[in-house]
Protein backbone atom coordinates (compact mmCIF):
# COMPACT_ATOMS: atom_id res chain seq x y z
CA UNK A 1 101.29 105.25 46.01
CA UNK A 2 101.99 105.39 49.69
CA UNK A 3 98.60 105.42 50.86
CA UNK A 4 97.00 102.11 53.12
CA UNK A 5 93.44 100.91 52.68
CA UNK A 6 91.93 103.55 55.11
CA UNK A 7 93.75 106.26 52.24
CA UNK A 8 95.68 107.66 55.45
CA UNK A 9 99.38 108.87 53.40
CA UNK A 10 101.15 107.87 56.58
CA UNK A 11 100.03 104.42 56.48
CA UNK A 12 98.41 104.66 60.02
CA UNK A 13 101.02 105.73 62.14
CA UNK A 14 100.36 109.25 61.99
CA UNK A 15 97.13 108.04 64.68
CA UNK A 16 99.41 105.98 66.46
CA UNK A 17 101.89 108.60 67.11
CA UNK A 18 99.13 111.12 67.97
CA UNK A 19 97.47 108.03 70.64
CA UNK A 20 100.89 107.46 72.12
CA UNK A 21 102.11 111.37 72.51
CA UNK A 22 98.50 111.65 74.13
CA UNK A 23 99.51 108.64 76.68
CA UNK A 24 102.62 109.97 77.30
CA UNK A 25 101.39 113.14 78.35
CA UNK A 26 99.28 111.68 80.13
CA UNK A 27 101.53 109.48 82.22
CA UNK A 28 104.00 112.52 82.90
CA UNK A 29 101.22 114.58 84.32
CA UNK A 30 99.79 111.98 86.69
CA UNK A 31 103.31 111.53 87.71
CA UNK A 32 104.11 115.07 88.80
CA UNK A 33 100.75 115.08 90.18
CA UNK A 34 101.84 112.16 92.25
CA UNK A 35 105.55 113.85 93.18
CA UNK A 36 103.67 117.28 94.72
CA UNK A 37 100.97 115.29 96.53
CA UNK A 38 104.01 113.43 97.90
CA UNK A 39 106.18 117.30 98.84
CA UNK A 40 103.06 118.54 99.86
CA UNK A 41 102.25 115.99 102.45
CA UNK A 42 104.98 114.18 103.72
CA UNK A 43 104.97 111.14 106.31
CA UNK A 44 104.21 112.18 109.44
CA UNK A 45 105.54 109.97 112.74
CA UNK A 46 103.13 108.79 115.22
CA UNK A 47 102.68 111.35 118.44
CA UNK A 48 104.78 108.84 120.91
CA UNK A 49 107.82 108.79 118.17
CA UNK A 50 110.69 111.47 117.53
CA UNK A 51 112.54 111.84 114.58
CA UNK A 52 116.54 112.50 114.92
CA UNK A 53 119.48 111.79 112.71
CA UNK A 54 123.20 111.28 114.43
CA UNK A 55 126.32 110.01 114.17
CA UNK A 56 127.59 107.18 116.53
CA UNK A 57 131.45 106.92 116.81
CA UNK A 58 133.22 104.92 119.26
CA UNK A 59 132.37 106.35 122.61
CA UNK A 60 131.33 110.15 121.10
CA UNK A 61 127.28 110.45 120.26
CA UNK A 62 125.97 113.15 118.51
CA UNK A 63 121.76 113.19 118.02
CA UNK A 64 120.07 115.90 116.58
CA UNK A 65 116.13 115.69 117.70
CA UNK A 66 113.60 118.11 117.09
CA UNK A 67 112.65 118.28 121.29
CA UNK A 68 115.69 118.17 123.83
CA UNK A 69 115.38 115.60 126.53
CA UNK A 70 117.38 113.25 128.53
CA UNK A 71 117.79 109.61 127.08
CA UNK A 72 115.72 107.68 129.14
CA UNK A 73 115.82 104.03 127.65
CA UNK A 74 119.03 102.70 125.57
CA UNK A 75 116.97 99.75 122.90
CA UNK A 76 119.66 97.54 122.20
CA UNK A 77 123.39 96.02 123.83
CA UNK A 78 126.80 97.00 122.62
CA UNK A 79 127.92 95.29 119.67
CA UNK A 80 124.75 94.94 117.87
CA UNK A 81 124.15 95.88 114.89
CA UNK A 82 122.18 99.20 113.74
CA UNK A 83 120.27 99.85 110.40
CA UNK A 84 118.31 102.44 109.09
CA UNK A 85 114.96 103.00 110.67
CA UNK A 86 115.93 101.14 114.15
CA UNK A 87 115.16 102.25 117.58
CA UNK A 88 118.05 102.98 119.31
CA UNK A 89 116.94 104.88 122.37
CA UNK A 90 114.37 106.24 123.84
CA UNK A 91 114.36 110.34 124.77
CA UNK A 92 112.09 111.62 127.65
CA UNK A 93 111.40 115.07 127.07
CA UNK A 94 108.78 117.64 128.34
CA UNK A 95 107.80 119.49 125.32
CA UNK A 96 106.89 115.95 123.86
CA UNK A 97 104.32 115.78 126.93
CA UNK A 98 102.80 119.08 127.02
C-alpha cells in the first residue's frame, strides 16, 4: 500500500529529490565561486591602452581617464558612427610612460 518494488514508501522520489537538491547545491556554489573569481580579478587593459568613459555632445567633450594627457591622435572623421568599446582617440600622457 504505497510502497514500489524497492519497498521505498515514497515510491523513489524521495532519492531523486535528495540527487537533485545535491545538484542544485552544487551548481549554486560553483556559480558564486565563479562570480568572486570574476570581482576578485577583473579584466585588466593591455599597458599601451587607457580606460576612460565620457560624454560627447555637439562641440562640448568631456573624458574622464585615469592619467591626464593631451589628445594626441583623433581615430575616426566627423560623422561616423561610435559604439561601445571603439577607439576614439588617442591620449599622450607622461605618467603612462614613466
Amino acid at each position: 500500500m504505497g510502497h514500489d518494488a524497492s519497498g521505498d514508501p515514497k515510491g523513489g522520489f524521495g532519492k531523486l529529490r535528495q540527487y537533485g537538491l545535491a545538484i542544485f547545491l552544487i551548481a549554486l556554489v560553483a556559480l558564486a565561486a565563479i562570480l568572486i573569481y570574476h570581482k576578485l580579478h577583473p579584466y585588466r587593459f593591455p599597458p599601451n591602452l587607457i580606460a576612460g568613459t565620457g560624454r560627447i555632445d555637439g562641440d562640448l567633450v568631456n573624458l574622464g581617464t585615469k592619467y591626464p594627457g593631451r589628445v594626441e591622435e583623433i581615430a575616426d572623421d566627423d560623422g561616423t558612427p561610435v559604439h561601445r568599446g571603439m577607439v576614439i582617440a588617442r591620449i599622450g600622457s607622461r605618467e603612462q610612460r614613466a
